[in-house]
N, C-alpha and C. Protein backbone atom coordinates (compact mmCIF):
# COMPACT_ATOMS: atom_id res chain seq x y z
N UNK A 1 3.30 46.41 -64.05
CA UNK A 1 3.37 45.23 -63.21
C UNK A 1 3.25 45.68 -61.76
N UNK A 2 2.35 44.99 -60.85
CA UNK A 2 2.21 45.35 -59.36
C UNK A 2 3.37 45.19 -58.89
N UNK A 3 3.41 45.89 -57.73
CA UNK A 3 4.72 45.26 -56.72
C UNK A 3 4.75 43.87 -56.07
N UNK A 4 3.99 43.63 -55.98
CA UNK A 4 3.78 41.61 -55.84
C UNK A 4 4.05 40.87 -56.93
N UNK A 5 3.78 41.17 -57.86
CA UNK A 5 4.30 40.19 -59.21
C UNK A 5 5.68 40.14 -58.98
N UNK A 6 6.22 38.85 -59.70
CA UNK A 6 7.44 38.81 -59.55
C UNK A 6 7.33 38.26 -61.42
N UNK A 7 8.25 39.23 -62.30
CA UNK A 7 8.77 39.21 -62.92
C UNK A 7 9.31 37.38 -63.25
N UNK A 8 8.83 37.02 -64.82
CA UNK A 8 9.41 35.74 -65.04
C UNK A 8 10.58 35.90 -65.64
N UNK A 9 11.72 34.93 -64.48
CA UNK A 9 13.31 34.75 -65.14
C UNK A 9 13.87 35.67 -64.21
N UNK A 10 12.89 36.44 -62.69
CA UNK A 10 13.43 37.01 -62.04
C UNK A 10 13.55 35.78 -60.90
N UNK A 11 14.72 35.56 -60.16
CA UNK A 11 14.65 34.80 -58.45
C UNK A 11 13.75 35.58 -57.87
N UNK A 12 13.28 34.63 -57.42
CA UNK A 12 11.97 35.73 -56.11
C UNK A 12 12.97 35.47 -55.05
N UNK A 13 12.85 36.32 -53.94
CA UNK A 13 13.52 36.80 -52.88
C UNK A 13 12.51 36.70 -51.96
N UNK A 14 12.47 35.69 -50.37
CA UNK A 14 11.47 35.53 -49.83
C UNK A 14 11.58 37.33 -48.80
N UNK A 15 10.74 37.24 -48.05
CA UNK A 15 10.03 38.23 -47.58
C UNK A 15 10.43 38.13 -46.35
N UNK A 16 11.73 38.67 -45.70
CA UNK A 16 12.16 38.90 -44.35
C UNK A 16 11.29 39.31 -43.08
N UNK A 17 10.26 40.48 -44.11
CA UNK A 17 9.83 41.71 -43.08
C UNK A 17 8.98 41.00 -42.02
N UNK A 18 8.66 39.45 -42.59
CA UNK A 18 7.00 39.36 -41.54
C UNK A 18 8.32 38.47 -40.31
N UNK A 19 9.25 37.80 -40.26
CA UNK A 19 10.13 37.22 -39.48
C UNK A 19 10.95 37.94 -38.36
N UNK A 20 11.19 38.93 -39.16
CA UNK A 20 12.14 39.96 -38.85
C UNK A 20 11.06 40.81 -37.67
N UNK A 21 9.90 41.08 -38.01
CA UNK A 21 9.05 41.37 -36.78
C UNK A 21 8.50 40.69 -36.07
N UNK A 22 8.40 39.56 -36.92
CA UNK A 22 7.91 38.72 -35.53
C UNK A 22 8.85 38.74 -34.21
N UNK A 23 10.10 38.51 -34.85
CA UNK A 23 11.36 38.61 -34.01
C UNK A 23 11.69 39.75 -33.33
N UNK A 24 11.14 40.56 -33.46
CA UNK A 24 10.96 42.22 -32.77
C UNK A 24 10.49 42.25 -32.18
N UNK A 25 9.02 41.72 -32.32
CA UNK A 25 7.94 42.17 -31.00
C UNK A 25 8.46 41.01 -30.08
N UNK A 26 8.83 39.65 -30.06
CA UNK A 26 9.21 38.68 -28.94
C UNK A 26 10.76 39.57 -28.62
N UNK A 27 11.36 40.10 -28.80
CA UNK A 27 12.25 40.93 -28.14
C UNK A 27 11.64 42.47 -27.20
N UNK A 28 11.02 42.74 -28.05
CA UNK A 28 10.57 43.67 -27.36
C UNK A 28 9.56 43.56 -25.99
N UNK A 29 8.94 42.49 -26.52
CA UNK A 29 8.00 41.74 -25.12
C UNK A 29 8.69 41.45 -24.07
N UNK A 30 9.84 40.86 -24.38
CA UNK A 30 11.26 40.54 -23.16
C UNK A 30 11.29 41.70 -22.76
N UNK A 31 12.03 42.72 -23.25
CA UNK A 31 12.32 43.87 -22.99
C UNK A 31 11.50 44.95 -22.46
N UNK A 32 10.28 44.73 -22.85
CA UNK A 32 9.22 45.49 -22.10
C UNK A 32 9.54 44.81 -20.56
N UNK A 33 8.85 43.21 -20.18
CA UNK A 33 9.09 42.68 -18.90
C UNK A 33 9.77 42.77 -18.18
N UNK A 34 11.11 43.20 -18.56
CA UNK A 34 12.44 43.39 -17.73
C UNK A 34 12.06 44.87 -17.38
N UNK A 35 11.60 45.84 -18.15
CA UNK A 35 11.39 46.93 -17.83
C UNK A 35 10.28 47.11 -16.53
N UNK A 36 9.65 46.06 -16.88
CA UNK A 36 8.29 46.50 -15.84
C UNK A 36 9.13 45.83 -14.54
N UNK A 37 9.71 45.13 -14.83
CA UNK A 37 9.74 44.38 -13.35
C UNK A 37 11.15 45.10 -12.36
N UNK A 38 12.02 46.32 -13.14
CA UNK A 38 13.08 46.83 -12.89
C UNK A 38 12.29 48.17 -12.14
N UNK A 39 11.79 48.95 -13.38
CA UNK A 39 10.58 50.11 -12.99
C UNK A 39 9.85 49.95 -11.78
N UNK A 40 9.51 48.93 -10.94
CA UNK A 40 8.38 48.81 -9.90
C UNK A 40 8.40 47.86 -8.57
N UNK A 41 8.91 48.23 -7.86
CA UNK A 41 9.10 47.31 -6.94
C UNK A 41 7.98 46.23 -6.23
N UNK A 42 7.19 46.93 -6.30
CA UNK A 42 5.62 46.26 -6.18
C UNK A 42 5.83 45.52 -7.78
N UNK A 43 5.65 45.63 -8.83
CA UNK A 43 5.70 44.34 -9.49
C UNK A 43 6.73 43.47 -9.41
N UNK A 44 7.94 43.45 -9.38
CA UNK A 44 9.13 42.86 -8.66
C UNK A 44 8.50 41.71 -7.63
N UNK A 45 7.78 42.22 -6.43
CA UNK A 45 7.31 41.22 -5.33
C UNK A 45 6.15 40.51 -5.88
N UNK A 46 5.53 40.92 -6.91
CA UNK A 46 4.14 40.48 -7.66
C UNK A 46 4.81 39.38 -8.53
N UNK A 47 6.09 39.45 -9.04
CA UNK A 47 6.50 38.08 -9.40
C UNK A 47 6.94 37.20 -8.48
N UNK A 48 8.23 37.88 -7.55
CA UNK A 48 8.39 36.95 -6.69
C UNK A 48 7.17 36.03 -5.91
N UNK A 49 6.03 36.55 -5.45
CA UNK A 49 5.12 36.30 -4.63
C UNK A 49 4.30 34.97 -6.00
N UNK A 50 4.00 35.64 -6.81
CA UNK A 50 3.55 34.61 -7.61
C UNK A 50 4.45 33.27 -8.34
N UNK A 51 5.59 33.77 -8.35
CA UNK A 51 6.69 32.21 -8.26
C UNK A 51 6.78 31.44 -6.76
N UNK A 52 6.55 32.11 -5.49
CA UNK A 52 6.80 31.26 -4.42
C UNK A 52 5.40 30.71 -4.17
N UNK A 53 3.93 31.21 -4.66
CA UNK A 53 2.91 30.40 -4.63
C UNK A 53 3.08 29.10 -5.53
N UNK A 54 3.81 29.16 -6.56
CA UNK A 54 3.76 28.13 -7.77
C UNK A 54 4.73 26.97 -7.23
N UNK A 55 5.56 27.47 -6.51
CA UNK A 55 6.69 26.77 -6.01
C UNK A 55 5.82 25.86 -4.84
N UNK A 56 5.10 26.70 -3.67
CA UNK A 56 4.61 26.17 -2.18
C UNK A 56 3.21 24.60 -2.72
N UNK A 57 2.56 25.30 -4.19
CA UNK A 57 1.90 24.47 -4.09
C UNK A 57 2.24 22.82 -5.24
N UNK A 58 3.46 23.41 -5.57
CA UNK A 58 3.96 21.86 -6.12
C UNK A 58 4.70 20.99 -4.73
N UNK A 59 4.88 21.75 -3.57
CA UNK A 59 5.62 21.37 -2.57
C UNK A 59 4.56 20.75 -2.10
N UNK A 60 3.20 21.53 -1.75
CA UNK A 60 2.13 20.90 -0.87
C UNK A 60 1.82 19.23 -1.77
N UNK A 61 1.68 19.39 -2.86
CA UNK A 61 1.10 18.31 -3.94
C UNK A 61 1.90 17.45 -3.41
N UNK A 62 3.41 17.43 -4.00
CA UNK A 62 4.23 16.20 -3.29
C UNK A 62 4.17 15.69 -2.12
N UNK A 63 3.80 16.89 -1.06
CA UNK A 63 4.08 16.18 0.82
C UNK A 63 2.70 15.86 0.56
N UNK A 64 1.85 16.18 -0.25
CA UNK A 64 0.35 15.08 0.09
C UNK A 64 0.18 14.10 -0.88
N UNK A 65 0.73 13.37 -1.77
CA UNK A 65 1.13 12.13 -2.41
C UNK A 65 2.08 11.29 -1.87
N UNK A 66 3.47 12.09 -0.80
CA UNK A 66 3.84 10.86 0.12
C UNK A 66 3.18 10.85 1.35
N UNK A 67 2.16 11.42 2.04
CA UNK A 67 1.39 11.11 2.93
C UNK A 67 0.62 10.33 2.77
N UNK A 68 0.15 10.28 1.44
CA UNK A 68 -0.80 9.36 1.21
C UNK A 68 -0.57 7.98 0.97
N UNK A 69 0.62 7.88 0.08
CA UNK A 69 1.69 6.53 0.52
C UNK A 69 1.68 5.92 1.44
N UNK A 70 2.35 6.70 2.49
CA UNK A 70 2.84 6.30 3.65
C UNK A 70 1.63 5.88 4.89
N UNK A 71 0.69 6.10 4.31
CA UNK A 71 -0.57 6.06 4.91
C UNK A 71 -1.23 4.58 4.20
N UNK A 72 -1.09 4.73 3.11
CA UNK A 72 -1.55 3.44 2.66
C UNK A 72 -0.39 2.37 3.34
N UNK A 73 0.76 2.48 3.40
CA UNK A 73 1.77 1.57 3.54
C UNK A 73 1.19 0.80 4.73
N UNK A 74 0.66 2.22 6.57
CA UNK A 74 0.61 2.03 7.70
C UNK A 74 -0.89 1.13 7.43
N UNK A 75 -1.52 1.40 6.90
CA UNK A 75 -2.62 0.78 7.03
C UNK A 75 -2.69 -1.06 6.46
N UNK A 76 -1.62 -1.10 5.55
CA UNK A 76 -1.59 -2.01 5.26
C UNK A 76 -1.07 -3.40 5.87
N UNK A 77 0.06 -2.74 6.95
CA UNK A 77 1.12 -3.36 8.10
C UNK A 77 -0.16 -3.48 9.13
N UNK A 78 -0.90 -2.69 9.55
CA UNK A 78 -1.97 -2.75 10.12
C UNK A 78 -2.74 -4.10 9.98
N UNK A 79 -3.13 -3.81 8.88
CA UNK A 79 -4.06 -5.34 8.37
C UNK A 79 -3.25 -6.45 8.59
N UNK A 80 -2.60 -6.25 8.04
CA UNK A 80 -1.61 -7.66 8.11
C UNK A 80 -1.03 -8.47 9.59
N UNK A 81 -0.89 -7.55 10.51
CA UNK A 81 -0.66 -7.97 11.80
C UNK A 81 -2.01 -8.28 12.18
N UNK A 82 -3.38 -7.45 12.39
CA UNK A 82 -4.42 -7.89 12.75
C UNK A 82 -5.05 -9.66 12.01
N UNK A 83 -4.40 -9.39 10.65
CA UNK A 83 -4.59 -11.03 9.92
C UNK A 83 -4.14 -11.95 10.95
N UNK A 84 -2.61 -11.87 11.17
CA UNK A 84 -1.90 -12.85 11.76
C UNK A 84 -1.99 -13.05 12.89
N UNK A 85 -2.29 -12.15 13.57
CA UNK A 85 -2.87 -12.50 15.59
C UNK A 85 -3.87 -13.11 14.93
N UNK A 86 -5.16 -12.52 14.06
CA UNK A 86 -6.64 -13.76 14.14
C UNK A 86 -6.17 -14.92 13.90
N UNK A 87 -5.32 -14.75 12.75
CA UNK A 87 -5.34 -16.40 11.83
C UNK A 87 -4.63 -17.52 13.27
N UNK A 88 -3.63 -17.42 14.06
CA UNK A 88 -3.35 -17.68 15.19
C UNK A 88 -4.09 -18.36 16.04
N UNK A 89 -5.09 -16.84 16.42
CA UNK A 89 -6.31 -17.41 17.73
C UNK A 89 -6.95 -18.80 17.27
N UNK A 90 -7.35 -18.21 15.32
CA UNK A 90 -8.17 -19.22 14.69
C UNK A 90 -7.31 -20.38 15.03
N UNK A 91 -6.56 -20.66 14.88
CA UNK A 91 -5.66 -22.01 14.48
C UNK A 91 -5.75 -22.95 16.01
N UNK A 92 -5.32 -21.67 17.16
CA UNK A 92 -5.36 -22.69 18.69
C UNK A 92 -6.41 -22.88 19.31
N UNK A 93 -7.47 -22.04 18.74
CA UNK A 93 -8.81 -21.96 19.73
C UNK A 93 -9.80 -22.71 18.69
N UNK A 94 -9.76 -24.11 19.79
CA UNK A 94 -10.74 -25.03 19.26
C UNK A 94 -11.44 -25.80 20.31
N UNK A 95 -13.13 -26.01 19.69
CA UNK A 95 -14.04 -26.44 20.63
C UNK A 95 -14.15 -27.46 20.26
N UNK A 96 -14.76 -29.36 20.65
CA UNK A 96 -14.87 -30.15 20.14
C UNK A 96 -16.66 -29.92 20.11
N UNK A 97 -17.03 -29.13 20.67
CA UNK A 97 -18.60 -29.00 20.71
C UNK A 97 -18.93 -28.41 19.23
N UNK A 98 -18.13 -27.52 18.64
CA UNK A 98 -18.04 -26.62 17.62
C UNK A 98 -16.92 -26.82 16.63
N UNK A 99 -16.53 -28.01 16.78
CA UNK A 99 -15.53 -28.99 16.04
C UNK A 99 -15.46 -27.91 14.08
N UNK A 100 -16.80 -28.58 13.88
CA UNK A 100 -16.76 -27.94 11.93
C UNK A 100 -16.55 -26.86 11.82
N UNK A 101 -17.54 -26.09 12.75
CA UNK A 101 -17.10 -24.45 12.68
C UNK A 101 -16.16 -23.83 12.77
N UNK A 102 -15.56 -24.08 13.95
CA UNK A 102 -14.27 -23.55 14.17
C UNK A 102 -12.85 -24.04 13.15
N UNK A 103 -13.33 -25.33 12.53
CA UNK A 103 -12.37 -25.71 11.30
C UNK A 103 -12.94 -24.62 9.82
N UNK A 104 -14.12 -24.72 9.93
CA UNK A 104 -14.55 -23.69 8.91
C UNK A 104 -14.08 -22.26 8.55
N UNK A 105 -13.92 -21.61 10.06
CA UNK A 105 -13.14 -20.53 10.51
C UNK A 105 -11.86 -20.41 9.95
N UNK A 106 -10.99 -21.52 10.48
CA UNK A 106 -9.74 -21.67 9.81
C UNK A 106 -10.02 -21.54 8.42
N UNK A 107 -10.64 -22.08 7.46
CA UNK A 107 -10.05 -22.06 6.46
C UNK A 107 -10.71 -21.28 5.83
N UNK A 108 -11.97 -19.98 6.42
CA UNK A 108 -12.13 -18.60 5.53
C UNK A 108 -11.27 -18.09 6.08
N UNK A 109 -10.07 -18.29 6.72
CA UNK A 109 -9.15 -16.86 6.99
C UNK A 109 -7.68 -17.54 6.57
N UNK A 110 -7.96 -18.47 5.24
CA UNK A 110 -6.77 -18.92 5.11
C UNK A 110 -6.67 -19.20 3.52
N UNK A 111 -5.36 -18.82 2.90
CA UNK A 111 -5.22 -18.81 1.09
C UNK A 111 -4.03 -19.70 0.65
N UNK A 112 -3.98 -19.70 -0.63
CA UNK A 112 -2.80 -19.73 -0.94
C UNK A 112 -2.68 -22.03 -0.53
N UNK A 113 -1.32 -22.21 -0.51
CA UNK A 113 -1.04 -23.61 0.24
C UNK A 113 -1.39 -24.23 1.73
N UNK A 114 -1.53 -22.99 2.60
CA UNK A 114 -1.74 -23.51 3.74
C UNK A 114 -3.57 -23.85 3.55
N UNK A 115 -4.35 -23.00 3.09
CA UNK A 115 -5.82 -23.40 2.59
C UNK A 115 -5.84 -24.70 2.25
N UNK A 116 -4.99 -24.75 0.84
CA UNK A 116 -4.99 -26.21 0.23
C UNK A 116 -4.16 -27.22 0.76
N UNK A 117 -3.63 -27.38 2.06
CA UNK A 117 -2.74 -28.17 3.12
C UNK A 117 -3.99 -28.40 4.16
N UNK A 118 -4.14 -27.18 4.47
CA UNK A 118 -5.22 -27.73 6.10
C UNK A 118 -7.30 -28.35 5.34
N UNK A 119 -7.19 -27.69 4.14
CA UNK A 119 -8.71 -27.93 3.57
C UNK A 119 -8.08 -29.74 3.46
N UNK A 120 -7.41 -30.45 3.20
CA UNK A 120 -6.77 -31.68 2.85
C UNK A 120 -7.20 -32.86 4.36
N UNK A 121 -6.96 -31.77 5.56
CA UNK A 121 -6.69 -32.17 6.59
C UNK A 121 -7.89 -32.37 7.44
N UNK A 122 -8.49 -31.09 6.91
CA UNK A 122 -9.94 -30.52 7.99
C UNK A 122 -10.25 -31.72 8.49
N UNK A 123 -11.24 -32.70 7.77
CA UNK A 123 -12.15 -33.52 8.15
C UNK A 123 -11.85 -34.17 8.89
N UNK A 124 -10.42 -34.81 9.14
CA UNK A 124 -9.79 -35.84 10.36
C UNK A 124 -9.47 -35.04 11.16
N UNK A 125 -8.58 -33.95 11.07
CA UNK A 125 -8.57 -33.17 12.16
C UNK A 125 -9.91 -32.62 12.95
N UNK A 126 -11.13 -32.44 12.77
CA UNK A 126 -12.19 -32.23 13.35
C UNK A 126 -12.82 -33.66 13.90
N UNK A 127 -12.45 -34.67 13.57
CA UNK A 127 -13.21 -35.99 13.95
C UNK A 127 -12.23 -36.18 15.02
N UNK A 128 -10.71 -35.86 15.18
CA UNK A 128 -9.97 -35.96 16.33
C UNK A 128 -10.61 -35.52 17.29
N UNK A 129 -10.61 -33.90 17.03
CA UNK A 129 -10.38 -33.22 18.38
C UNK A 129 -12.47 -33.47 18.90
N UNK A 130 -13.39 -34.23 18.03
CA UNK A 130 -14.62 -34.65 18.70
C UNK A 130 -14.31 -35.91 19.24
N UNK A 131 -13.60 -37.19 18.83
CA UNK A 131 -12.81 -38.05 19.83
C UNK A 131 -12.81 -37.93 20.74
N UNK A 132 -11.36 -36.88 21.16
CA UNK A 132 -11.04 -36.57 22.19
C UNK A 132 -11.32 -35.70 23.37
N UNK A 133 -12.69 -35.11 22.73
CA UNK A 133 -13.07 -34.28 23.57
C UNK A 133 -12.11 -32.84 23.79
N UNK A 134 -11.27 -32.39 22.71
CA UNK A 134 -10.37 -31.50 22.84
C UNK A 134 -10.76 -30.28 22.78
N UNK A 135 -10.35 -29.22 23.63
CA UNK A 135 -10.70 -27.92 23.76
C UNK A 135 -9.00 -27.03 23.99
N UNK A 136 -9.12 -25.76 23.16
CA UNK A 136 -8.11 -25.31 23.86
C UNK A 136 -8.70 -23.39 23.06
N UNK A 137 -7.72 -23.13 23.74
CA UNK A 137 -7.66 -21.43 24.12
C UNK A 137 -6.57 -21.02 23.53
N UNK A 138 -5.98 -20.40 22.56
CA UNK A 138 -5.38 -19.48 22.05
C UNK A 138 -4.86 -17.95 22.04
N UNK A 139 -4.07 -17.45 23.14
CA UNK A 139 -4.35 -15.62 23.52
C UNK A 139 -3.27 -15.53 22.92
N UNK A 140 -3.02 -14.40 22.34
CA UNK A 140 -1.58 -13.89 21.67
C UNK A 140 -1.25 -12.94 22.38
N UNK A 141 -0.20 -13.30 23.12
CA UNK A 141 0.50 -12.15 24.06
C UNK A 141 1.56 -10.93 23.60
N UNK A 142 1.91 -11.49 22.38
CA UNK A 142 2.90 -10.26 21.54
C UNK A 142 2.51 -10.81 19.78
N UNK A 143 2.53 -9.82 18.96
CA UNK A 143 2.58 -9.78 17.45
C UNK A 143 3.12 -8.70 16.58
N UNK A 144 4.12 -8.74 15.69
CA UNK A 144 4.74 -7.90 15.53
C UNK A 144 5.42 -8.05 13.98
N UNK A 145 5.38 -7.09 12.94
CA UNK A 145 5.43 -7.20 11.60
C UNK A 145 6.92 -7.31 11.35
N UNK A 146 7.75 -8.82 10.85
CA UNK A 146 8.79 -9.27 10.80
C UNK A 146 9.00 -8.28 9.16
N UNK A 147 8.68 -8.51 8.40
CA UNK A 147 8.79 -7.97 6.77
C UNK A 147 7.82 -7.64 5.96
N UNK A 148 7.27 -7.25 5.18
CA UNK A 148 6.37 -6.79 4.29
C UNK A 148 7.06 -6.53 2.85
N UNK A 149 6.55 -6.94 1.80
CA UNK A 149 6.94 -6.90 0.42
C UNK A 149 5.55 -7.15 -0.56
N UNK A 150 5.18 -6.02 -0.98
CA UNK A 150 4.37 -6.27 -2.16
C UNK A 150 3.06 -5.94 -1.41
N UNK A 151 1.87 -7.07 -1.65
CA UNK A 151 0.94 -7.31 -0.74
C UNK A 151 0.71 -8.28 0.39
N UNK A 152 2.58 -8.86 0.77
CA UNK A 152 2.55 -9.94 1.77
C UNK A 152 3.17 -9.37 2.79
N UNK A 153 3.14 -10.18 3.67
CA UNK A 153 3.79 -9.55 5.13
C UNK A 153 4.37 -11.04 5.68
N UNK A 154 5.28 -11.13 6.54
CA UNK A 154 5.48 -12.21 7.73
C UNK A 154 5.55 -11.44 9.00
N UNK A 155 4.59 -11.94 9.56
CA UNK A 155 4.38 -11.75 11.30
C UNK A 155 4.76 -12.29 12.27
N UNK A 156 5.23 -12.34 13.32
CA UNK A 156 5.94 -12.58 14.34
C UNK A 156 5.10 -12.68 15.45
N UNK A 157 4.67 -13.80 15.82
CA UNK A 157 3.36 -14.40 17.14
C UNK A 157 4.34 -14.96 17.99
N UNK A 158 3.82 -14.51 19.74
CA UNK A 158 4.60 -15.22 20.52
C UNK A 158 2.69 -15.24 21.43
N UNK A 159 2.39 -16.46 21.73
CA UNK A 159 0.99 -16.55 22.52
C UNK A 159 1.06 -18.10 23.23
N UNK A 160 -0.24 -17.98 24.42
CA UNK A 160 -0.02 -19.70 25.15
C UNK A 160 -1.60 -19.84 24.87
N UNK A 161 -1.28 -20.95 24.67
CA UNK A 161 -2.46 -22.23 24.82
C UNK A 161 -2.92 -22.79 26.10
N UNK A 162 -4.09 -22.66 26.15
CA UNK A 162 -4.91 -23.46 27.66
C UNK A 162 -5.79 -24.70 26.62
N UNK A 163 -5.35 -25.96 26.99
CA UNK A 163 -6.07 -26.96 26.91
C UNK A 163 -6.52 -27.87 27.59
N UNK A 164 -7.51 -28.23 27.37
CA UNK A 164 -7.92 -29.62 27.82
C UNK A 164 -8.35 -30.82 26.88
N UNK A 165 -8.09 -31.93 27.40
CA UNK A 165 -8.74 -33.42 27.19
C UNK A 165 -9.86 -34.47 27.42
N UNK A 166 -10.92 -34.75 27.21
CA UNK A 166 -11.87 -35.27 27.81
C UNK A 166 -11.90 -34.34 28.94
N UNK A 167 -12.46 -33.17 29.16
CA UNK A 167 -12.40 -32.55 30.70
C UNK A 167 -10.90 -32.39 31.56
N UNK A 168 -9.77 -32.96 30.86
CA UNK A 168 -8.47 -32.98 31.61
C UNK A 168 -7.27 -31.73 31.52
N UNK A 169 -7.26 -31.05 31.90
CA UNK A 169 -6.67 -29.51 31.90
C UNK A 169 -5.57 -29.86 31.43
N UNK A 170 -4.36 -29.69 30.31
CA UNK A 170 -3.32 -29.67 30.17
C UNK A 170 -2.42 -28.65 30.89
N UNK A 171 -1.37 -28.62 30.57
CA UNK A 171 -0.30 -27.55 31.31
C UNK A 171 -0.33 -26.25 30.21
N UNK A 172 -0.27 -25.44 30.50
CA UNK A 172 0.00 -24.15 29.86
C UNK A 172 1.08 -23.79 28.55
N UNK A 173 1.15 -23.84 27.06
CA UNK A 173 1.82 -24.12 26.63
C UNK A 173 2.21 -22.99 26.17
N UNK A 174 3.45 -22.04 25.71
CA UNK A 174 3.91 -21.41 24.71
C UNK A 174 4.01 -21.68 23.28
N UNK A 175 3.75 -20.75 22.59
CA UNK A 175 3.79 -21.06 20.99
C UNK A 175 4.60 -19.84 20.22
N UNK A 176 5.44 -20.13 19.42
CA UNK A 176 5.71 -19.14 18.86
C UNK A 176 6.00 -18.87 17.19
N UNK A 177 5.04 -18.36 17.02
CA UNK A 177 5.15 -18.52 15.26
C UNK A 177 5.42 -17.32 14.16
N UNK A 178 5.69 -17.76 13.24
CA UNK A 178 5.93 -16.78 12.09
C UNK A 178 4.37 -17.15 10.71
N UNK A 179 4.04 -16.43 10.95
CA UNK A 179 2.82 -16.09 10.09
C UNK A 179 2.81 -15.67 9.22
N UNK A 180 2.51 -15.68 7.93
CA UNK A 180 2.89 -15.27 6.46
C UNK A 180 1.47 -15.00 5.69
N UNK A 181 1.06 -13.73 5.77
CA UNK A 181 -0.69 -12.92 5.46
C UNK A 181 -0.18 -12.66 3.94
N UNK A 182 -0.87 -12.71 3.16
CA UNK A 182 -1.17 -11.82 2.17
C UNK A 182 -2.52 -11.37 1.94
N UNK A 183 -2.42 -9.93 1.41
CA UNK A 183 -3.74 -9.26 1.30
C UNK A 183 -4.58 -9.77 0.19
N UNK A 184 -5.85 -10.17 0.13
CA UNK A 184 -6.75 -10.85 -0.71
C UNK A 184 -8.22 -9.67 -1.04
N UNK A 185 -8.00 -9.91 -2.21
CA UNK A 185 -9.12 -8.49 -2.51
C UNK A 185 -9.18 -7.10 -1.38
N UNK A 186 -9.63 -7.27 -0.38
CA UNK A 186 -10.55 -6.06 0.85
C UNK A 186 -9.72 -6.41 1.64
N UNK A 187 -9.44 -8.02 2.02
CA UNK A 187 -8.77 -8.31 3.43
C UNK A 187 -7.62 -9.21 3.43
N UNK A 188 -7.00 -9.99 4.56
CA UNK A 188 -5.95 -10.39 4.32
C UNK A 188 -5.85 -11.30 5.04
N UNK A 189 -5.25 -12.39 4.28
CA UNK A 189 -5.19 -14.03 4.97
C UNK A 189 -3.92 -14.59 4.99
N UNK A 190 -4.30 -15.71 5.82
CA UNK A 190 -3.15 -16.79 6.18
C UNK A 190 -2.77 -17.52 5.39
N UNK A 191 -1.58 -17.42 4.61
CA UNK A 191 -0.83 -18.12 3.69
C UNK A 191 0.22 -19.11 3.95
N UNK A 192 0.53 -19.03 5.23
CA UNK A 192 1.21 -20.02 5.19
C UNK A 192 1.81 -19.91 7.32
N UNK A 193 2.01 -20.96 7.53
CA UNK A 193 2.36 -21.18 9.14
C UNK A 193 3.37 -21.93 9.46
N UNK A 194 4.69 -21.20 10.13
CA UNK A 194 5.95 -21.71 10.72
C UNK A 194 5.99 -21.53 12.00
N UNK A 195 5.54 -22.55 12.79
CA UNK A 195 6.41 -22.99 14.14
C UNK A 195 7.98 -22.55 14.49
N UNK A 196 8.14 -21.26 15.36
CA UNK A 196 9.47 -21.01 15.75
C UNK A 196 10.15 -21.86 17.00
N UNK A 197 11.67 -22.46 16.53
CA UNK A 197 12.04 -22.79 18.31
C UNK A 197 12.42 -21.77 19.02
C-alpha cells in the first residue's frame, strides 16, 4: 500500500504540514522585515520616508477636496448676490418707451411664485407705467448675502430710485429689500421679493 492510501476502517488524519508552513513562512516574512528594517538604517528611513509620502499625499487629496468645496460654496454666494443686485435694478429700472421689454426682463430673471405673481401682473403693470409716462432708475448702493441653504440664498439690497412722471422728476427714493435667488440650471433667479422697513 502507498503512503497516500489510507487504509479502510483507518481515521484519516488531515495533513498539518502544508498549514503549519504556510504559517512559517508568514512568520518568517515578519521576521525577516523586522530584521531588515533593525539591520539598516537607510532602510529604516526608506520606510519612514515612504509612510510620510503615503501620509502627505492623503493630506494633499483632502486639503484639495475642501478647496474645492469651499470654492464651489464662494462661487455660488457670488452668483447669488450678482442675481439679486440684477433682479433689483430689473424690478426699479423702467422705461415707458420700452414698457414690454423691460417687463420681459423682469420675468427672464425671475422663478418660482414671484414669476407666477408678477407674469399675472405684467400686462397692466406695463399699460400703467405707458399711461403715465413713467420712467425710473434703479442703482444699488449696498448688497450683501443675508443666508444661503441648499441652492437658495436671501440677499440684502439697500439702493434709490430716480423717477419721473409724464416728464415730472420725483424726489429721490430709498428702497430696501430682501431678495430671495435660487440657482436654476447655469444661473440664478428671483424667487421671491420683500420690501424692508
Amino acid at each position: 500500500m502507498a503512503e497516500d492510501d489510507v487504509a479502510i476502517g483507518e481515521p484519516a488524519v488531515p495533513d498539518r504540514s502544508v498549514g503549519d508552513a504556510a504559517e512559517g513562512r508568514g512568520a518568517r516574512r515578519l521576521q525577516d522585515a523586522r530584521d531588515w528594517l533593525k539591520n539598516s538604517p537607510v532602510n529604516l528611513a526608506l520606510a519612514v520616508g515612504v509612510a510620510v509620502v503615503v501620509a502627505l499625499a492623503g493630506l494633499t487629496s483632502w486639503l484639495g477636496v475642501r478647496a474645492y468645496h469651499a470654492l464651489q460654496a464662494e462661487r455660488l454666494q457670488q452668483m447669488l448676490v450678482a442675481a439679486g443686485r440684477q433682479g433689483a435694478v430689473n424690478l426699479t429700472t423702467i422705461d415707458y418707451e420700452h414698457a414690454d421689454a423691460d417687463v420681459q426682463r423682469i420675468l427672464d430673471s425671475a422663478t418660482g411664485d414671484f414669476y407666477d405673481d408678477f407674469a399675472n401682473r405684467a400686462k397692466p403693470f406695463a399699460d400703467f407705467v405707458k399711461q403715465t409716462q413713467a420712467k425710473s432708475v434703479g442703482t444699488v448702493t449696498e448688497a450683501g448675502l443675508e443666508s444661503v441653504g441648499g441652492n437658495e440664498g436671501r440677499v440684502l439690497i439697500a439702493m434709490t430710485i430716480k423717477s419721473s412722471n409724464r416728464g415730472a422728476d420725483q424726489p429721490l427714493r430709498a428702497w430696501r429689500l430682501r431678495v430671495t435667488v435660487k440657482k436654476v440650471g447655469d444661473e440664478a433667479k428671483v424667487s421671491r421679493v420683500e420690501p424692508i422697513q
